[in-house]
N, C-alpha and C. Protein backbone atom coordinates (compact mmCIF):
# COMPACT_ATOMS: atom_id res chain seq x y z
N UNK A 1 -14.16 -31.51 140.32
CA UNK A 1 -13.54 -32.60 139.59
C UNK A 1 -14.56 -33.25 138.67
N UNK A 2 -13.69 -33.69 137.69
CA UNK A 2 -15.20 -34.43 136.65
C UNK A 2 -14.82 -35.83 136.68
N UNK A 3 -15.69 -36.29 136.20
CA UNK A 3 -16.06 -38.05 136.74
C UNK A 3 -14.68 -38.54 135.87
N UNK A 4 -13.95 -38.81 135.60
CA UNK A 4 -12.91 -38.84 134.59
C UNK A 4 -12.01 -38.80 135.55
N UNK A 5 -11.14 -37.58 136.03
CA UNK A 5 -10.68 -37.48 137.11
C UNK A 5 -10.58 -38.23 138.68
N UNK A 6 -12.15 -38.23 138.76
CA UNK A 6 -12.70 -38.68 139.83
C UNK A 6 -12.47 -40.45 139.99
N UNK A 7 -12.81 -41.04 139.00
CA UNK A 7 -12.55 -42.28 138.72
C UNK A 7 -10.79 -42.90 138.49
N UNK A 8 -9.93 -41.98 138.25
CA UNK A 8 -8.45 -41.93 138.35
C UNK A 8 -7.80 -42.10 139.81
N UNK A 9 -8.69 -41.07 140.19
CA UNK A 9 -8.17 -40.47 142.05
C UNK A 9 -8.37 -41.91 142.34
N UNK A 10 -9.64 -42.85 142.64
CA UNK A 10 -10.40 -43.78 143.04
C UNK A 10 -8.99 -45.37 142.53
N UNK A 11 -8.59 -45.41 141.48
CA UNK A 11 -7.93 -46.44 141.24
C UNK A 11 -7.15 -46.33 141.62
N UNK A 12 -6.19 -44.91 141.93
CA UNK A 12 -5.00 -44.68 142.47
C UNK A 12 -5.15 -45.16 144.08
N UNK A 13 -5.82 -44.57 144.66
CA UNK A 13 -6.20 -44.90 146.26
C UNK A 13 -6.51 -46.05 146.04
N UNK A 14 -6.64 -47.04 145.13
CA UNK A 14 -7.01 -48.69 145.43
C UNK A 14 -5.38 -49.46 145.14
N UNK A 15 -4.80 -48.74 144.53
CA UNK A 15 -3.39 -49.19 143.86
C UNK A 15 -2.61 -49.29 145.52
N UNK A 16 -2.70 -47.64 146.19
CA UNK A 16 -1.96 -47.49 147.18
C UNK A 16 -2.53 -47.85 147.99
N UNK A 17 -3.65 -48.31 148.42
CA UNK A 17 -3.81 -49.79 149.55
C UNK A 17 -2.83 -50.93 149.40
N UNK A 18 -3.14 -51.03 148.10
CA UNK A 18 -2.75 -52.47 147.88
C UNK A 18 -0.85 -52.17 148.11
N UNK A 19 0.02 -51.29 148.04
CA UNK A 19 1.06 -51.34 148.30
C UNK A 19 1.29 -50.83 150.36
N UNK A 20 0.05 -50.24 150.68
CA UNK A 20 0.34 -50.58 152.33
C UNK A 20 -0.07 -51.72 153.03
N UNK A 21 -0.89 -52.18 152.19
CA UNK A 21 -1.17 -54.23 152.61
C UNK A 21 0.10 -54.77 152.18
N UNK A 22 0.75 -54.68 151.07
CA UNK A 22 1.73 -55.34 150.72
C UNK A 22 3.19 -55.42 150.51
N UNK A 23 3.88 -55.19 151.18
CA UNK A 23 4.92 -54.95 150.97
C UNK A 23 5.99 -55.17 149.95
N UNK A 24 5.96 -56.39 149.09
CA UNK A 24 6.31 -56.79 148.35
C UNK A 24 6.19 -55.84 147.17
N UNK A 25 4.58 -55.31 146.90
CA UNK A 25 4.31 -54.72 145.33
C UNK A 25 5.28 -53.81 145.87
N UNK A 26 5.51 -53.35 144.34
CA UNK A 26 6.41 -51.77 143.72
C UNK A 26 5.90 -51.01 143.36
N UNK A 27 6.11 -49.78 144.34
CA UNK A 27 5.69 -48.66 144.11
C UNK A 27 5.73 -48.21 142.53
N UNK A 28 6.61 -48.52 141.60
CA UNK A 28 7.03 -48.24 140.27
C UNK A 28 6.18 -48.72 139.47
N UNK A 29 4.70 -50.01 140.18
CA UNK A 29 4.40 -50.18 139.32
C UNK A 29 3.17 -49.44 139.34
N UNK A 30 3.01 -48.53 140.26
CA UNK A 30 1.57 -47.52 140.36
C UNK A 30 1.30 -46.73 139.09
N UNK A 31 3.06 -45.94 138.92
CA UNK A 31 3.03 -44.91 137.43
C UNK A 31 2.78 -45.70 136.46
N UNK A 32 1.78 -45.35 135.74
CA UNK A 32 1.34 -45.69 134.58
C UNK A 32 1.80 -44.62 133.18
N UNK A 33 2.13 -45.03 132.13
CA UNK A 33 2.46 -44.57 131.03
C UNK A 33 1.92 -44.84 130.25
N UNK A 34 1.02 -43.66 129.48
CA UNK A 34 0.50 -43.68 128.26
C UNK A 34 1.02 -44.13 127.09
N UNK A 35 0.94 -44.87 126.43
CA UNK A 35 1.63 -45.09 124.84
C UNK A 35 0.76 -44.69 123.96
N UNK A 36 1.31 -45.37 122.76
CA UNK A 36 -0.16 -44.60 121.43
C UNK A 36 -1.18 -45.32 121.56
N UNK A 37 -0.93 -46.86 121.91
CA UNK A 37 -1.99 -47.94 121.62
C UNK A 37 -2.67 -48.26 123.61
N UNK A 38 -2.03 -48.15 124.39
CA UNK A 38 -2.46 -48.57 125.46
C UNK A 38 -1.57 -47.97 126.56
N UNK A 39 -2.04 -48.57 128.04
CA UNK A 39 -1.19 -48.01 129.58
C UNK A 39 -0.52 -48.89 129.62
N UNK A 40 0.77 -48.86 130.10
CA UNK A 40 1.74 -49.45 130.81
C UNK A 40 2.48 -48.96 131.56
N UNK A 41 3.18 -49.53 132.49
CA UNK A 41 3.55 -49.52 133.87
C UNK A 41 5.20 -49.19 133.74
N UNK A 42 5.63 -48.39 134.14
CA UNK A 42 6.83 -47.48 133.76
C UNK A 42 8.13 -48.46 134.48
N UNK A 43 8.11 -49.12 134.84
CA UNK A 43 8.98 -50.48 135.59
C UNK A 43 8.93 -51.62 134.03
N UNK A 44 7.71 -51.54 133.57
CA UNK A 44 7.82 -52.81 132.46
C UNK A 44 8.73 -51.81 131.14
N UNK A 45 8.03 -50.51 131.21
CA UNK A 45 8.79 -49.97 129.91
C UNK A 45 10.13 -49.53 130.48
N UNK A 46 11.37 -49.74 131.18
CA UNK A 46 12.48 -50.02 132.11
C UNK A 46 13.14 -51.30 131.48
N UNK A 47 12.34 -52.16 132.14
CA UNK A 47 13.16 -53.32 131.76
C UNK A 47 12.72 -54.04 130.36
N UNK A 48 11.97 -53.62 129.14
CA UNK A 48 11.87 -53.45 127.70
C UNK A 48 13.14 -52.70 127.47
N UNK A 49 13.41 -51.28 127.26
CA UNK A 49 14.45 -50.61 126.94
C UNK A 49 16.08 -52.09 127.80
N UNK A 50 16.05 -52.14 128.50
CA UNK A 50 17.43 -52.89 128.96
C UNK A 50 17.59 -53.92 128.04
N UNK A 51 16.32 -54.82 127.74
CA UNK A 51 16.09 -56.00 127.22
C UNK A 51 16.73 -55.47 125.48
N UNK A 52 16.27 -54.56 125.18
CA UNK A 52 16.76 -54.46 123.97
C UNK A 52 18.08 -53.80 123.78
N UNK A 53 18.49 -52.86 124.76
CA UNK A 53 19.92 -52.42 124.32
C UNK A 53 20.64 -53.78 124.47
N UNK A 54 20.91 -54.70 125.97
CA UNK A 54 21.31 -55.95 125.84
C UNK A 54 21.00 -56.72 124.39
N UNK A 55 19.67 -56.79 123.81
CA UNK A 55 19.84 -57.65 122.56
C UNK A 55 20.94 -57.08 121.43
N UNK A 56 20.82 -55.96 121.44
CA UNK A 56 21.50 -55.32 120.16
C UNK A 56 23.05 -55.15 120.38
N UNK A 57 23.48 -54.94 122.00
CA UNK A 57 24.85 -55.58 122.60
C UNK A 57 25.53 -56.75 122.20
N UNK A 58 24.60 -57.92 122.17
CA UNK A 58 24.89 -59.09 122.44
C UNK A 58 25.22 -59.54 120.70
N UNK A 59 24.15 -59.11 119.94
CA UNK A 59 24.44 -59.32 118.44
C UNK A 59 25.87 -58.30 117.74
N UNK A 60 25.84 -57.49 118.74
CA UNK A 60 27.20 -56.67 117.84
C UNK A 60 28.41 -57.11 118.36
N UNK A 61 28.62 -57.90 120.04
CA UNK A 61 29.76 -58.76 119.98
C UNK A 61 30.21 -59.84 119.12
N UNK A 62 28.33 -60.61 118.55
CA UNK A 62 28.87 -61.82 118.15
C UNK A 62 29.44 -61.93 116.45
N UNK A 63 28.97 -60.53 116.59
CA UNK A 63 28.74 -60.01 114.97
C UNK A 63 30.78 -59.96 114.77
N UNK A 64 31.34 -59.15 115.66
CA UNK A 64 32.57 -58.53 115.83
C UNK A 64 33.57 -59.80 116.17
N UNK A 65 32.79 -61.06 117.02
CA UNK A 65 33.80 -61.99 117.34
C UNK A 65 33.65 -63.09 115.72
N UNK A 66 32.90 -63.12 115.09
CA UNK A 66 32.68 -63.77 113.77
C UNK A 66 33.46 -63.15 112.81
N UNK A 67 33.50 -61.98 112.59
CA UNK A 67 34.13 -61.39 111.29
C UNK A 67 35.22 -60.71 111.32
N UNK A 68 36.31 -60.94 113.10
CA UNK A 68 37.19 -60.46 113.25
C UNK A 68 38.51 -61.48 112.68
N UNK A 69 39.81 -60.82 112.14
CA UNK A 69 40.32 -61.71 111.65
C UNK A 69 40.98 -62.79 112.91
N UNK A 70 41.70 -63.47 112.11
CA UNK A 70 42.08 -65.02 113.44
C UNK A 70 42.94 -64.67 114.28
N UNK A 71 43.88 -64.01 114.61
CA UNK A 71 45.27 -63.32 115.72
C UNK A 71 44.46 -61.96 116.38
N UNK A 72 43.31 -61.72 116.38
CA UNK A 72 42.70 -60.87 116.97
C UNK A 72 42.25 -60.97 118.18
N UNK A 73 42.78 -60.32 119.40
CA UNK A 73 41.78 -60.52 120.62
C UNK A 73 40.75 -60.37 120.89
N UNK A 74 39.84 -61.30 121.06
CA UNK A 74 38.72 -61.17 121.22
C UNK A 74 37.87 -61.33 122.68
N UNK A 75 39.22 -61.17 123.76
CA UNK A 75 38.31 -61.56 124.89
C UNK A 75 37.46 -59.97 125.52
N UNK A 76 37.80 -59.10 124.74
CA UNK A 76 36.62 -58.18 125.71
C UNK A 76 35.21 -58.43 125.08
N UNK A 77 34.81 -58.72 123.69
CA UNK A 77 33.97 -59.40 123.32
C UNK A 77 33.16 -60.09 124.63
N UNK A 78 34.20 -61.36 124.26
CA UNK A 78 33.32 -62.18 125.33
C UNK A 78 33.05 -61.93 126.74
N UNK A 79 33.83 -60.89 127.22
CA UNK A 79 33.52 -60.33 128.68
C UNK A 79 32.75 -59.73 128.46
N UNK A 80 32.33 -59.11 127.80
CA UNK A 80 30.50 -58.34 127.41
C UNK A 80 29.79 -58.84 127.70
N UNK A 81 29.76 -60.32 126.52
CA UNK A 81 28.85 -61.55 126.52
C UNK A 81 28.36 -62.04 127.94
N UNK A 82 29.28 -62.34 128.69
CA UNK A 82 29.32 -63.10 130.02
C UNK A 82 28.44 -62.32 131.14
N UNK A 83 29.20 -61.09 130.65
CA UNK A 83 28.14 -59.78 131.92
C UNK A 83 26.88 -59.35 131.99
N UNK A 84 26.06 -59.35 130.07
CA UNK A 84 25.20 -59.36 130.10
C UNK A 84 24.48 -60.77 130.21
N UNK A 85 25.28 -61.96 130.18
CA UNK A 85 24.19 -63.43 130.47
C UNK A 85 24.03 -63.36 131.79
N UNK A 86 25.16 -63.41 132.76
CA UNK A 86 25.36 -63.31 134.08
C UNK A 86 24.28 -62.30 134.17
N UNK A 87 24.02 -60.96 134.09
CA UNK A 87 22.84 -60.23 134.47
C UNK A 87 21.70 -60.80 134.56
N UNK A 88 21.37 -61.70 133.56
CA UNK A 88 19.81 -62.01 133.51
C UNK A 88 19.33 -63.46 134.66
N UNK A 89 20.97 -64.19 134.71
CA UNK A 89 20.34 -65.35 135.17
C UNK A 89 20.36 -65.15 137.09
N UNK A 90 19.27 -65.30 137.47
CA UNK A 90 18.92 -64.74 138.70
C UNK A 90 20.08 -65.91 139.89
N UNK A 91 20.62 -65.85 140.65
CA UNK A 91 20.90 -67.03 142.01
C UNK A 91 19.94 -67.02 142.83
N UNK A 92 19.94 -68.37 142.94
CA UNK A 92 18.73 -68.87 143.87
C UNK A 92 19.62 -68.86 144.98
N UNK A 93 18.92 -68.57 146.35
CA UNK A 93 19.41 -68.89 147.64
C UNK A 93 18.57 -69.70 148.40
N UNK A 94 19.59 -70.46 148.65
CA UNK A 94 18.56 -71.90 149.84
C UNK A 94 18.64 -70.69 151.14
N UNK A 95 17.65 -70.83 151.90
CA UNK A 95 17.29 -70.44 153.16
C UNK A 95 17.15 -71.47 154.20
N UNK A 96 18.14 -71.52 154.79
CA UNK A 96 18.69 -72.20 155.99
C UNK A 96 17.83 -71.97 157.52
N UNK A 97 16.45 -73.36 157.79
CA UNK A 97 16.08 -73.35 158.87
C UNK A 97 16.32 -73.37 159.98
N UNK A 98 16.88 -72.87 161.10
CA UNK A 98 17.85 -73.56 162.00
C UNK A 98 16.29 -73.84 163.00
C-alpha cells in the first residue's frame, strides 16, 4: 500500500470508531464524494438534490396558481404546496417523565 492509501484506510478506521462509540452518527455520513472542487458527504449531496427539486416544485405551483385563469381549480396546486412545507417542518415531541 502507498502512504496515500494508507492514510485513507487510517481515517476510515477513525470515522468507524466514532460510529461504534456513537450511535447516533450516520453511517451515510462515512461515504465521501468527490466533486470537482472538494469532498462531501453523500447524505449532504441527498438532501441538496431534495432541497432543490422541492425549490423548483414549489415555484412551478406558484407560478401555475398566479397565471391560471379565475374559475380554475387550483387546489392540487396547493396540496403540493402544503406537502412539501409540511415535509420540512420537523414535530417536536415533549417526552413525558413519569
Amino acid at each position: 500500500m502507498n502512504d496515500i492509501e494508507d492514510i485513507e484506510l487510517q481515517d476510515f478506521k477513525k470515522k468507524l470508531e466514532l460510529v461504534k462509540q456513537n450511535e447516533g452518527y450516520d453511517i451515510e455520513d462515512l461515504i465521501e464524494v468527490n466533486t470537482c472542487c472538494s469532498k462531501t458527504s453523500k447524505s449532504f449531496l441527498n438532501y441538496l438534490s431534495k432541497l432543490l427539486i422541492s425549490i423548483i416544485t414549489i415555484l412551478f405551483c406558484i407560478y401555475m396558481v398566479l397565471t391560471s385563469p379565475e374559475n380554475t381549480d387550483n387546489s392540487i396546486y396547493f396540496s403540493i404546496l402544503s406537502s412539501i412545507t409540511s415535509s420540512y417542518i420537523t414535530q417536536s415531541h415533549n417526552e413525558r417523565k413519569d
